[in-house]
Protein backbone atom coordinates (compact mmCIF):
# COMPACT_ATOMS: atom_id res chain seq x y z
CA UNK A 1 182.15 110.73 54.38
CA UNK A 2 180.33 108.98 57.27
CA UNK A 3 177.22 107.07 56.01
CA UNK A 4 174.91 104.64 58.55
CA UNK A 5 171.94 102.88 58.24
CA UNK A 6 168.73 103.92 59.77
CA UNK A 7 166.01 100.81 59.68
CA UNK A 8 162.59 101.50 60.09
CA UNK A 9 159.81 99.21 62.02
CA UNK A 10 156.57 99.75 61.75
CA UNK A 11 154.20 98.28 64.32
CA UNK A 12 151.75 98.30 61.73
CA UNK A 13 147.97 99.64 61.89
CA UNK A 14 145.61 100.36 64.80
CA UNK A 15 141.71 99.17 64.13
CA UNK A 16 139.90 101.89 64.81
CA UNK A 17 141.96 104.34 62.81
CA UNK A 18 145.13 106.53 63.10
CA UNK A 19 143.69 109.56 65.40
CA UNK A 20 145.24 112.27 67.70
CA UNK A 21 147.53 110.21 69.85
CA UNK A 22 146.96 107.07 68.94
CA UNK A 23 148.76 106.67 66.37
CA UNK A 24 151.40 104.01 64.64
CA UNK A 25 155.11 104.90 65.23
CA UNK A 26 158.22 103.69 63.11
CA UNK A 27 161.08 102.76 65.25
CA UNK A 28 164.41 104.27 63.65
CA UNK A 29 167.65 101.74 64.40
CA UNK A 30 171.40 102.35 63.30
CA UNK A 31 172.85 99.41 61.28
CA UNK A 32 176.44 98.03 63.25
CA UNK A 33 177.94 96.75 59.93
CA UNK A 34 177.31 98.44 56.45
CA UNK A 35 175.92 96.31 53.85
CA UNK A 36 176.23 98.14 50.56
CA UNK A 37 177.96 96.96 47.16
CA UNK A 38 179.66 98.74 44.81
CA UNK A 39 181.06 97.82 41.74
CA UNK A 40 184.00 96.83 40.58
CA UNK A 41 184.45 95.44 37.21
CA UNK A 42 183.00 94.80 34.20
CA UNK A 43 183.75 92.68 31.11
CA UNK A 44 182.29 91.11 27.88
CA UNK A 45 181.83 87.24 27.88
CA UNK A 46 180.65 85.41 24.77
CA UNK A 47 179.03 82.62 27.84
CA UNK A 48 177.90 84.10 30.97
CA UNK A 49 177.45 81.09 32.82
CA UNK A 50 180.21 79.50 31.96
CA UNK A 51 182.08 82.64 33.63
CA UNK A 52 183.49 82.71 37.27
CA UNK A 53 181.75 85.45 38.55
CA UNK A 54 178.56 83.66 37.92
CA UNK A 55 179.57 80.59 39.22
CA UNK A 56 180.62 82.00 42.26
CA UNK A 57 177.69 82.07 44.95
CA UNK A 58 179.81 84.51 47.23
CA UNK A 59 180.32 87.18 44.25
CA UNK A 60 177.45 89.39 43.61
CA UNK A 61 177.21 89.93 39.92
CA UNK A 62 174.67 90.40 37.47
CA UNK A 63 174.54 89.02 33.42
CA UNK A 64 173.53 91.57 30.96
CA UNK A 65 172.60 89.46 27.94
CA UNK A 66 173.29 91.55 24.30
CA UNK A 67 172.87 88.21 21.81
CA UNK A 68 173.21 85.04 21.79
CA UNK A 69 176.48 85.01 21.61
CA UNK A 70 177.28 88.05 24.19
CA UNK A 71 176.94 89.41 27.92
CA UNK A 72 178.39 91.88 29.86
CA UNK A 73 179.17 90.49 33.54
CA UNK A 74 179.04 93.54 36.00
CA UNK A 75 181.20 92.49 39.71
CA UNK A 76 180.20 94.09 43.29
CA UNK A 77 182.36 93.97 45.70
CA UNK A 78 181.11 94.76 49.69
CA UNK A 79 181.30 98.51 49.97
CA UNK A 80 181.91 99.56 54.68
CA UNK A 81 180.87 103.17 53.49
CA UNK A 82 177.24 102.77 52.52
CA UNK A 83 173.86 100.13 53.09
CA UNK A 84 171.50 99.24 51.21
CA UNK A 85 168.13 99.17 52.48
CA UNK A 86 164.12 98.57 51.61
CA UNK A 87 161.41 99.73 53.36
CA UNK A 88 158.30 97.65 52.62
CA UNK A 89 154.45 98.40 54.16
């Protein structure tokens, strides 16, 4: 499966309103490198930040806290096959 990334610019609003021609355009772009995540493990720690993954500042991971006493750590790894993207007005 093939998968790109298509950002979008906005030039943002004209003043006297968006009518017939004059209107505002988005600007559609191809990404050159994915940037997606995916994940790739997931374990049970009884102190999240005492755990590698959250140490790490190059691992993406995220701390689900159950108790006190529990978290599950969830791992990405960098996914070439899909992007992640946010289009914001």
């Amino acid at each position: 499966m093939n998968s790109f990334f298509i950002s979008y610019r906005y030039n943002g609003c004209l003043p006297q309103g968006e009518k017939g021609r004059r209107r505002s355009k988005y600007q559609l772009q191809r990404r050159s490198r994915a940037n997606g995540i995916k994940k790739s493990k997931h374990y049970t720690v009884k102190q999240p930040q005492t755990s590698k993954a959250i140490q790490d500042k190059e691992q993406h991971s995220i701390s689900f806290t159950l108790s006190r006493s529990q978290a599950i750590i969830v791992e990405y790894q960098h996914d070439d096959e899909t992007d992640m993207f946010q289009v914001l007005h």
